[in-house]
N, C-alpha and C. Protein backbone atom coordinates (compact mmCIF):
# COMPACT_ATOMS: atom_id res chain seq x y z
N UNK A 1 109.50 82.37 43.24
CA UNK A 1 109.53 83.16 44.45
C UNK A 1 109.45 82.23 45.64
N UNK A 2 110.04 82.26 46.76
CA UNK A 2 110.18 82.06 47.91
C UNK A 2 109.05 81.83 48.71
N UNK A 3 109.21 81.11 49.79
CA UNK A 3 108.01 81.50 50.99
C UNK A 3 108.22 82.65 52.01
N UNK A 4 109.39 83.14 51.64
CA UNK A 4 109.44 84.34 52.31
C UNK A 4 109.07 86.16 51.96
N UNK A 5 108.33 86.28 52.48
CA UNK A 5 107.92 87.50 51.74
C UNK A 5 108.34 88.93 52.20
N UNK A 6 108.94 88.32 53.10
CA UNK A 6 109.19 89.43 53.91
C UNK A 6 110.30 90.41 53.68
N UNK A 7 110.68 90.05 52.18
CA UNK A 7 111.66 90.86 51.41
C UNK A 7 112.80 90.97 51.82
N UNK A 8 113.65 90.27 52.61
CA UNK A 8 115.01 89.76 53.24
C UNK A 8 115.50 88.68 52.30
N UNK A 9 116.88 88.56 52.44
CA UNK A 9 117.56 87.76 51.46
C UNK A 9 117.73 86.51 52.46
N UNK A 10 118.03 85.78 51.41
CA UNK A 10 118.03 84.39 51.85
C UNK A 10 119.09 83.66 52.75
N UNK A 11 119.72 84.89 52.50
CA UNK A 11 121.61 84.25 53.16
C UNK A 11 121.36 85.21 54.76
N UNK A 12 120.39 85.92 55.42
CA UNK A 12 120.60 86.54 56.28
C UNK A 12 120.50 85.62 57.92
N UNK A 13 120.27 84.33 57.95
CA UNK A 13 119.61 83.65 58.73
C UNK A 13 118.21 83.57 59.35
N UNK A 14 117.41 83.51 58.36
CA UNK A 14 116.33 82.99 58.39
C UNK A 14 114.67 84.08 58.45
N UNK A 15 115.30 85.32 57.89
CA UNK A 15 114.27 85.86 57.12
C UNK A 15 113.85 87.37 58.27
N UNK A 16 114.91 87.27 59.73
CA UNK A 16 114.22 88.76 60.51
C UNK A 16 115.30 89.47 60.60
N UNK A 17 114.90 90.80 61.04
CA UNK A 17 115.95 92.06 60.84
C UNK A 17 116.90 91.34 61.73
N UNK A 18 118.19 91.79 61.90
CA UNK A 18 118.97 91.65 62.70
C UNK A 18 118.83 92.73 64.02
N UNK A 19 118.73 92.22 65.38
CA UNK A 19 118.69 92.74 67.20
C UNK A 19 119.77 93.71 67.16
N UNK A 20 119.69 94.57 67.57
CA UNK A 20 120.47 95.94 68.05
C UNK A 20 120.80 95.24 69.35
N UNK A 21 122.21 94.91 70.08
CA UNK A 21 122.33 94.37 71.21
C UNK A 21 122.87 95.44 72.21
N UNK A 22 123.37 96.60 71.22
CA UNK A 22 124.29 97.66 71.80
C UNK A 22 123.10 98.78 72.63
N UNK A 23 122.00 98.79 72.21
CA UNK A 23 121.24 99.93 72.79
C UNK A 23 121.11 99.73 74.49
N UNK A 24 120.93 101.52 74.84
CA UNK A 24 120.93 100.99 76.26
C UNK A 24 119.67 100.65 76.86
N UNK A 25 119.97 100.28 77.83
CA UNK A 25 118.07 100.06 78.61
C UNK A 25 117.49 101.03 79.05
N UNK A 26 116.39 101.14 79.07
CA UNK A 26 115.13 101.70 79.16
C UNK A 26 115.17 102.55 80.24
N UNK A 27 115.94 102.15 81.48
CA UNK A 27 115.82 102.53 82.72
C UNK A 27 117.29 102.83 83.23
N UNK A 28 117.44 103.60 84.82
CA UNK A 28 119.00 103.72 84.68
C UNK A 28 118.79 102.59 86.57
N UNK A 29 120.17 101.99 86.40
CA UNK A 29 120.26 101.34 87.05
C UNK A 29 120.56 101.98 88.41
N UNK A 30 121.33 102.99 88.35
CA UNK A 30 121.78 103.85 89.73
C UNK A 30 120.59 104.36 90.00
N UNK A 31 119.33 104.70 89.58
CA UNK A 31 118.58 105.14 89.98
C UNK A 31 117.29 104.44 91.44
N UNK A 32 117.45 105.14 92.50
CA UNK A 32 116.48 104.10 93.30
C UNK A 32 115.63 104.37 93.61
N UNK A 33 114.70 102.76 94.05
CA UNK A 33 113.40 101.94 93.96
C UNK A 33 112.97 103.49 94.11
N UNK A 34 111.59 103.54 94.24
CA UNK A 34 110.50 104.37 94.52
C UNK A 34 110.36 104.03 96.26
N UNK A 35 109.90 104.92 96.87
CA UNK A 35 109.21 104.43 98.51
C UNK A 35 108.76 104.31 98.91
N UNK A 36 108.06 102.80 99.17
CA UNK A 36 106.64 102.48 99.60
C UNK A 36 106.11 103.01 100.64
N UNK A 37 104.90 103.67 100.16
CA UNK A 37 104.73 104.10 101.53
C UNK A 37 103.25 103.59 102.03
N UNK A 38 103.73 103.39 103.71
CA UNK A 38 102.20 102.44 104.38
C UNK A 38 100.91 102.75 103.69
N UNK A 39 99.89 101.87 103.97
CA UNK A 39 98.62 102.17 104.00
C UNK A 39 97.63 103.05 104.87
N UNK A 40 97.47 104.37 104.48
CA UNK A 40 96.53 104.69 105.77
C UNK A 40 95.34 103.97 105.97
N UNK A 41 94.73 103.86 106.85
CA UNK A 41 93.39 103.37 107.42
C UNK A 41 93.40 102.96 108.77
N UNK A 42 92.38 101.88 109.12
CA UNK A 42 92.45 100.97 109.83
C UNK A 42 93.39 99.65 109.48
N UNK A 43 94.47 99.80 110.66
CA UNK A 43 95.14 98.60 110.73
C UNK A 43 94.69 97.98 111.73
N UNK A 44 93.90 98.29 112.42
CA UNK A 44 93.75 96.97 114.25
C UNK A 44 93.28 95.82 113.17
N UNK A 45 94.51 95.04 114.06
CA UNK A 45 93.76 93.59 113.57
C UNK A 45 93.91 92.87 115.20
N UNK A 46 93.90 93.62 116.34
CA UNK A 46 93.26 92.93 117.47
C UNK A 46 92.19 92.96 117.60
N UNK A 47 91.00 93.32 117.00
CA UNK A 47 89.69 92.95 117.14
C UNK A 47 89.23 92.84 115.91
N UNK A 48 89.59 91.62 115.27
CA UNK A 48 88.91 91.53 113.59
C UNK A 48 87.21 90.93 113.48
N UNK A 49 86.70 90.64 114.70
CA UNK A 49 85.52 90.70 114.71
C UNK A 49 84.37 91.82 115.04
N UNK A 50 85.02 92.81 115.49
CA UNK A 50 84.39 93.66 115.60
C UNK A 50 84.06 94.73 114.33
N UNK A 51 85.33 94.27 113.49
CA UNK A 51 85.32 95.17 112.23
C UNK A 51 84.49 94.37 111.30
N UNK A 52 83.74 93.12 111.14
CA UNK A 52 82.97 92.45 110.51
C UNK A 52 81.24 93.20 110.84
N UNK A 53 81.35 93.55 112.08
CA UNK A 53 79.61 93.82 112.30
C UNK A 53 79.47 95.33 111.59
N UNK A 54 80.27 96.01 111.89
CA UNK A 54 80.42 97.37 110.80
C UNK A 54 80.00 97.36 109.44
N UNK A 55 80.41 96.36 109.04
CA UNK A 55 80.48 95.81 107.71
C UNK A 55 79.88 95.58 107.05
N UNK A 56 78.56 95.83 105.88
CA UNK A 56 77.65 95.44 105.11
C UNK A 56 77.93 95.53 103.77
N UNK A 57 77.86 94.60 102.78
CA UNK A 57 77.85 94.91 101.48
C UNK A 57 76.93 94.40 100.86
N UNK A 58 76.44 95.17 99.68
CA UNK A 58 75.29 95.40 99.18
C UNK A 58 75.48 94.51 97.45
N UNK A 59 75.02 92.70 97.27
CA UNK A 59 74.96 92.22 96.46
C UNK A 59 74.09 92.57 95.10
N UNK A 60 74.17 93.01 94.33
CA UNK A 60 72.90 93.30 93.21
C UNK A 60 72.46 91.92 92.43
N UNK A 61 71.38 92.20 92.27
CA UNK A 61 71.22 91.37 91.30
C UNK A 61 69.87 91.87 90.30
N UNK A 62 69.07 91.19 89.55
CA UNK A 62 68.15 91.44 89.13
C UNK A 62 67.97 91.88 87.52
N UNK A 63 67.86 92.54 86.72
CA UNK A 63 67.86 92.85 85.40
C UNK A 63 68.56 93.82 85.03
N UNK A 64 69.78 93.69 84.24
CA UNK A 64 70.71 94.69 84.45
C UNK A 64 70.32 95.79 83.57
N UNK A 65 69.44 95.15 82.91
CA UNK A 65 68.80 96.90 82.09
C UNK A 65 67.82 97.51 82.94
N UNK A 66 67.53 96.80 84.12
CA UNK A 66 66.65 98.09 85.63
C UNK A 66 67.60 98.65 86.70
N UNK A 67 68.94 97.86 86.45
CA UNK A 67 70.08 98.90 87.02
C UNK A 67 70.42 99.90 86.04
N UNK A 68 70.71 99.93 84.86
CA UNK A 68 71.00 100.74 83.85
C UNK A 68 69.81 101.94 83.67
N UNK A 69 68.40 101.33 84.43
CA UNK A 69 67.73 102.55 84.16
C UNK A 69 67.65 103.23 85.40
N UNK A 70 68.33 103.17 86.35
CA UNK A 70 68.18 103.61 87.73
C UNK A 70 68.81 105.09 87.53
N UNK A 71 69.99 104.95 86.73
CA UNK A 71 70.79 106.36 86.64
C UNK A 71 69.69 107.56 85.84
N UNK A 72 69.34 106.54 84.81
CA UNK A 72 68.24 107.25 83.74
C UNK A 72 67.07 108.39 84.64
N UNK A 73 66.77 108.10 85.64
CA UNK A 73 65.69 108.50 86.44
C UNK A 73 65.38 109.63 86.89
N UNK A 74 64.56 110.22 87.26
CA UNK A 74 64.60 112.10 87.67
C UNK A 74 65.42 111.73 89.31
N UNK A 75 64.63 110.87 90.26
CA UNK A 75 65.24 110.68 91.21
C UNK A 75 66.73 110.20 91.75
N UNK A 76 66.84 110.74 93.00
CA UNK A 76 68.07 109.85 93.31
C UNK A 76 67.93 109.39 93.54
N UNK A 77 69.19 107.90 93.80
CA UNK A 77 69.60 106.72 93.77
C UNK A 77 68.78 105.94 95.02
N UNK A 78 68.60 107.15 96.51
CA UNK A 78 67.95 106.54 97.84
C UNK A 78 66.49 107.13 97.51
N UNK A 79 66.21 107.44 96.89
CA UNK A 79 64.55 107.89 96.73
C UNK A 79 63.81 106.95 96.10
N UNK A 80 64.87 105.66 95.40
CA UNK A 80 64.19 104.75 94.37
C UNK A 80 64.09 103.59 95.14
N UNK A 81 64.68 103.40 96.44
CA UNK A 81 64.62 102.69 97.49
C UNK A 81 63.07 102.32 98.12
N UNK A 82 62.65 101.16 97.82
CA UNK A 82 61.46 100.58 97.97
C UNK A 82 61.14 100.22 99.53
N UNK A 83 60.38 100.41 100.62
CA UNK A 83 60.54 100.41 101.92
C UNK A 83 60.55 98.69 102.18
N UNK A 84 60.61 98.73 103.18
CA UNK A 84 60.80 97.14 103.64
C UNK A 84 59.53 96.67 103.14
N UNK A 85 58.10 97.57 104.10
CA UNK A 85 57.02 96.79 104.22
C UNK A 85 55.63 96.86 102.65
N UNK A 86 56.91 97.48 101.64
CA UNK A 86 55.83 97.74 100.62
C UNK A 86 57.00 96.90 99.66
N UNK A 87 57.54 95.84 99.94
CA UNK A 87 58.71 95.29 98.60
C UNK A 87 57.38 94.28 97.85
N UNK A 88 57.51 93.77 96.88
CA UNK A 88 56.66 92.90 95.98
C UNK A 88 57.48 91.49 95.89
N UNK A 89 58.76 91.61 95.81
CA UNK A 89 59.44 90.11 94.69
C UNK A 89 59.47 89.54 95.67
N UNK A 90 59.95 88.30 95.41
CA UNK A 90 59.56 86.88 96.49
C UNK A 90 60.48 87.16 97.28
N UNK A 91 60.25 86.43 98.98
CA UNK A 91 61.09 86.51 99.70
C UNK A 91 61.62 85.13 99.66
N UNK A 92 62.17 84.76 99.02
CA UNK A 92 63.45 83.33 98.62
C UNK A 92 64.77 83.64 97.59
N UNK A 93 65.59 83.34 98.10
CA UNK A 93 66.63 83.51 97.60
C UNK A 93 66.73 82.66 96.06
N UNK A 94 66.85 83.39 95.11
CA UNK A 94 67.37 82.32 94.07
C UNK A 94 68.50 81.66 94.18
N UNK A 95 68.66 80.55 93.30
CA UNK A 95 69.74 80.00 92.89
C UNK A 95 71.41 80.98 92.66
N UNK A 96 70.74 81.66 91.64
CA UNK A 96 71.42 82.76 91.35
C UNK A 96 72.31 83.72 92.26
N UNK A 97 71.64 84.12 93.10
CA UNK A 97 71.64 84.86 94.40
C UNK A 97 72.69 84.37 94.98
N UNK A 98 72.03 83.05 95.59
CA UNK A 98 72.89 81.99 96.45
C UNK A 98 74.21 81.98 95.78
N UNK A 99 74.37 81.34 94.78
CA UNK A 99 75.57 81.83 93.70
C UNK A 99 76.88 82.81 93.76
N UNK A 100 76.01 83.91 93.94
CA UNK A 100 76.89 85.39 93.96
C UNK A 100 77.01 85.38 95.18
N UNK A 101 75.97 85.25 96.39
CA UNK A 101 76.45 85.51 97.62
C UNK A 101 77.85 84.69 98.27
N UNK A 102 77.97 83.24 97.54
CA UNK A 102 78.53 82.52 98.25
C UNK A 102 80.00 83.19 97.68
N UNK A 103 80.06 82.97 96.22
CA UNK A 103 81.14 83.51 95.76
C UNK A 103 81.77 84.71 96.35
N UNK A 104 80.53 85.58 96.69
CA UNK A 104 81.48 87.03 97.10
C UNK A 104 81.97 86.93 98.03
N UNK A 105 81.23 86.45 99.34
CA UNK A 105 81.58 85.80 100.91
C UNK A 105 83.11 84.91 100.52
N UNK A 106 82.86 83.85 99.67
CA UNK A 106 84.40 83.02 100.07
C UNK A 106 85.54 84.20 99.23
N UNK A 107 85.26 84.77 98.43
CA UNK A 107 86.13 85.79 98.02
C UNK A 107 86.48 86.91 99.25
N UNK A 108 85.60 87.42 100.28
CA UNK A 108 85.99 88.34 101.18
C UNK A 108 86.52 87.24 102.20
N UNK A 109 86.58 86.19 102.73
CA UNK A 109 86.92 84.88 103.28
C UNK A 109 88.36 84.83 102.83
N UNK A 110 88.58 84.48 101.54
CA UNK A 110 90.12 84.61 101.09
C UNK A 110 91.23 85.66 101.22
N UNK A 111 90.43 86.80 101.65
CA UNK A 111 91.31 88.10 101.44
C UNK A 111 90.99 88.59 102.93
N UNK A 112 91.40 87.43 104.05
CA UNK A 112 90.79 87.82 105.16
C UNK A 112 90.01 88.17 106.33
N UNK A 113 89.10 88.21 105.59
CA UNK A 113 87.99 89.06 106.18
C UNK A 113 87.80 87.89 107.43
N UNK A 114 86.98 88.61 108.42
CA UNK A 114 87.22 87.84 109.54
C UNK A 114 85.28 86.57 109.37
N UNK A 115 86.17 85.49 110.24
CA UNK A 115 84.83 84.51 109.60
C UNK A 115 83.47 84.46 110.71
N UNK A 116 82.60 84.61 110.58
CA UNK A 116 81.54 84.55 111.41
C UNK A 116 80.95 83.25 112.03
N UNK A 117 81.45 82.25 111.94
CA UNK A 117 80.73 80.93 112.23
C UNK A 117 82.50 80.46 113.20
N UNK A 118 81.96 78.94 113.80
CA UNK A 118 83.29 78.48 114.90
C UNK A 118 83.68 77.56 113.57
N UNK A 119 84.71 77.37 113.24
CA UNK A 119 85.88 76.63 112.42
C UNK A 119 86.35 75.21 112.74
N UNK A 120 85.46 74.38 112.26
CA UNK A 120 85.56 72.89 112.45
C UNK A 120 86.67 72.38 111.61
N UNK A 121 87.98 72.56 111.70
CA UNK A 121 89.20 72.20 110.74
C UNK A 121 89.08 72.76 109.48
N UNK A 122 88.04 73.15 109.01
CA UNK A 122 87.60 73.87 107.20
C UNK A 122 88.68 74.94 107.35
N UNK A 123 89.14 74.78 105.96
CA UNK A 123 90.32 75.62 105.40
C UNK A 123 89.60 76.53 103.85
N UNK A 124 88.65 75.80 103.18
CA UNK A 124 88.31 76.09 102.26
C UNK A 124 87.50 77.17 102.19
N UNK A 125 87.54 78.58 101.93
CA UNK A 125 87.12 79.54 101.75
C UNK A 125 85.17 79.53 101.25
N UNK A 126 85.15 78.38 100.45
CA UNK A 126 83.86 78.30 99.80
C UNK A 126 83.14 77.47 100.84
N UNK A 127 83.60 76.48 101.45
CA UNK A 127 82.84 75.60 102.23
C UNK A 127 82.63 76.57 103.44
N UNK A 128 83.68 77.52 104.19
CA UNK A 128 83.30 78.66 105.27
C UNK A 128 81.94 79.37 104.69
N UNK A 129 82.08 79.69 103.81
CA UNK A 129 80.68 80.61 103.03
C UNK A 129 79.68 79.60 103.20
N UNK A 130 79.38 78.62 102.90
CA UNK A 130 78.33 77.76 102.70
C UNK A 130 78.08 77.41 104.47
N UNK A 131 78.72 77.22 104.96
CA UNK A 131 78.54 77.42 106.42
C UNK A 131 77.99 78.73 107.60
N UNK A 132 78.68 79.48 106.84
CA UNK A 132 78.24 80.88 107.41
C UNK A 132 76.53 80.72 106.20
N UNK A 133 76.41 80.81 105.66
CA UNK A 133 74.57 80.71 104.81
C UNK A 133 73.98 79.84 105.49
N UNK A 134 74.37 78.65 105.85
CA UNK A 134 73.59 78.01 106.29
C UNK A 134 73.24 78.37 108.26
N UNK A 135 74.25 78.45 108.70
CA UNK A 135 73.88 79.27 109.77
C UNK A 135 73.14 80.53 109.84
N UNK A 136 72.95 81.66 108.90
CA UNK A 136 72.38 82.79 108.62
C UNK A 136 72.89 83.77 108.81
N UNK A 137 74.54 83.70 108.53
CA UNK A 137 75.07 84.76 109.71
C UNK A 137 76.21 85.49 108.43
N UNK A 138 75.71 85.94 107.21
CA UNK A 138 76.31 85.88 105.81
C UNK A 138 76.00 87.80 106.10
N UNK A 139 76.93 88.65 106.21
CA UNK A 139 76.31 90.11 106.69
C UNK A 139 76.40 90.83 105.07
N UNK A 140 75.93 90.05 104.22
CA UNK A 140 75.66 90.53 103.08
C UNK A 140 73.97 91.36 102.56
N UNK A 141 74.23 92.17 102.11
CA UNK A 141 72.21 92.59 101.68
C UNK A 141 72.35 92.23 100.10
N UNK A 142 71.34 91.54 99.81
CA UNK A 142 70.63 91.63 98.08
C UNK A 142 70.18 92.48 97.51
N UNK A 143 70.28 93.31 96.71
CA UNK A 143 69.74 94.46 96.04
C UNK A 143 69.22 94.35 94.63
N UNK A 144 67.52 94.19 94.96
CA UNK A 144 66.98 93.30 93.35
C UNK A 144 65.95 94.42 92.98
N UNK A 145 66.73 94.81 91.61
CA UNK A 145 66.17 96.23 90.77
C UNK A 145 65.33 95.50 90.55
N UNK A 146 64.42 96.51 90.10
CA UNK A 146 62.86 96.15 89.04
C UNK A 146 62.90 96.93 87.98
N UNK A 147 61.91 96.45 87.17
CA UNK A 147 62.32 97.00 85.86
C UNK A 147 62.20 98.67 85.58
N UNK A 148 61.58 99.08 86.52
CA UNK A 148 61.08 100.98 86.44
C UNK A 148 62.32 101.33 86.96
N UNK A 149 63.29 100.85 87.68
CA UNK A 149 64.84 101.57 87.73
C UNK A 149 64.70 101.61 89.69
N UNK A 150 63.58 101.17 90.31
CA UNK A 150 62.93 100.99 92.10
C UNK A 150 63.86 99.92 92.17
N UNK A 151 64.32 99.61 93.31
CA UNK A 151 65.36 98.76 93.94
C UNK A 151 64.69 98.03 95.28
N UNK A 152 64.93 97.20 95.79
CA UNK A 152 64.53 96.42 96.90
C UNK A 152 65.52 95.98 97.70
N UNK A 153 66.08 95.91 98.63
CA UNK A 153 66.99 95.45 99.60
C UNK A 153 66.28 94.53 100.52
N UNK A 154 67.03 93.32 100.44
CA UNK A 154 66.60 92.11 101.07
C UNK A 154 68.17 92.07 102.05
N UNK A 155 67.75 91.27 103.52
CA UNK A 155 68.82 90.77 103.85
C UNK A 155 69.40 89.06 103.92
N UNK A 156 70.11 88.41 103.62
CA UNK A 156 70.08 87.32 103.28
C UNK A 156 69.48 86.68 104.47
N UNK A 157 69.16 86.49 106.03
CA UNK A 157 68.59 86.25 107.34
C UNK A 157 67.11 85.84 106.63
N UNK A 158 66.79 87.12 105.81
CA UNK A 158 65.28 87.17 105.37
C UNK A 158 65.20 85.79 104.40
N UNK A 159 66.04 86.08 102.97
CA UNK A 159 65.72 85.06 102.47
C UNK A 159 65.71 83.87 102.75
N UNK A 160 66.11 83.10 103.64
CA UNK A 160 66.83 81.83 103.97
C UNK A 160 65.98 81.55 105.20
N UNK A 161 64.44 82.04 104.82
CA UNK A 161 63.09 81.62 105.54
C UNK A 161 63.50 80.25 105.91
């Protein structure tokens, strides 16, 4: 027996069904494109700094089985909201943190977003982020669950004592 198992004869060229070349395609050619149609929203992009202070997004971090128990909870989602002046976890940013913040910042950096610091020739999306942190001016919040499913909102200004 053969190395071919594939139960084709040997004389067929080289062991696969033979291509149907005659079938038609999938699609009809006279038929046309679809029509894109605009984006609603906000388009001003004459004031792209003004649409940055509007702007907050809310980083998580913390134990993802005390986000997973947040849904679990009798309460809602803003009732589990820990007040400013009663939070417990450290006010320093982890490693970690720093991490995600920078990443998400040069990711909203790449796709636009307008930059908060003055632009010393830097082109690099990640080095703008690390600039905007180190200035303090990153309009991101931290959101660090605890393990009962309670949440804490830090703003990065805070951590970066």
């Amino acid at each position: 027996m053969s190395d071919d198992e594939g139960g084709y004869e040997a004389g067929d060229g080289g062991g696969t069904p033979p291509y149907a070349y005659d079938d038609e395609p999938d699609y009809d050619p006279d038929e046309p494109m679809d029509p894109v149609e605009p984006e609603e929203g906000n388009n001003d992009l004459d004031d792209p700094a003004g649409v940055a202070q509007d702007v907050v997004e809310v980083v998580e971090s913390g134990d993802p089985s005390a986000a997973a128990n947040r849904i679990k909870g009798g309460k809602a989602p803003k009732d589990k909201k820990i007040p400013s002046d009663q939070r417990t976890t450290t006010p320093y940013m982890t490693k970690y943190e720093r991490a995600r913040i920078l990443g998400t910042r040069a990711l909203q950096i790449s796709m636009n977003a307008p930059v908060l610091v003055d632009l010393e020739g830097e082109t690099d999306p990640l080095q703008i982020a690390i600039k905007e942190l180190r200035e303090k001016k990153i309009p991101l919040i931290v959101r660090r669950y605890l393990p009962d499913g309670y949440y804490e909102d830090w703003t990065c200004e805070e951590l970066l004592q």
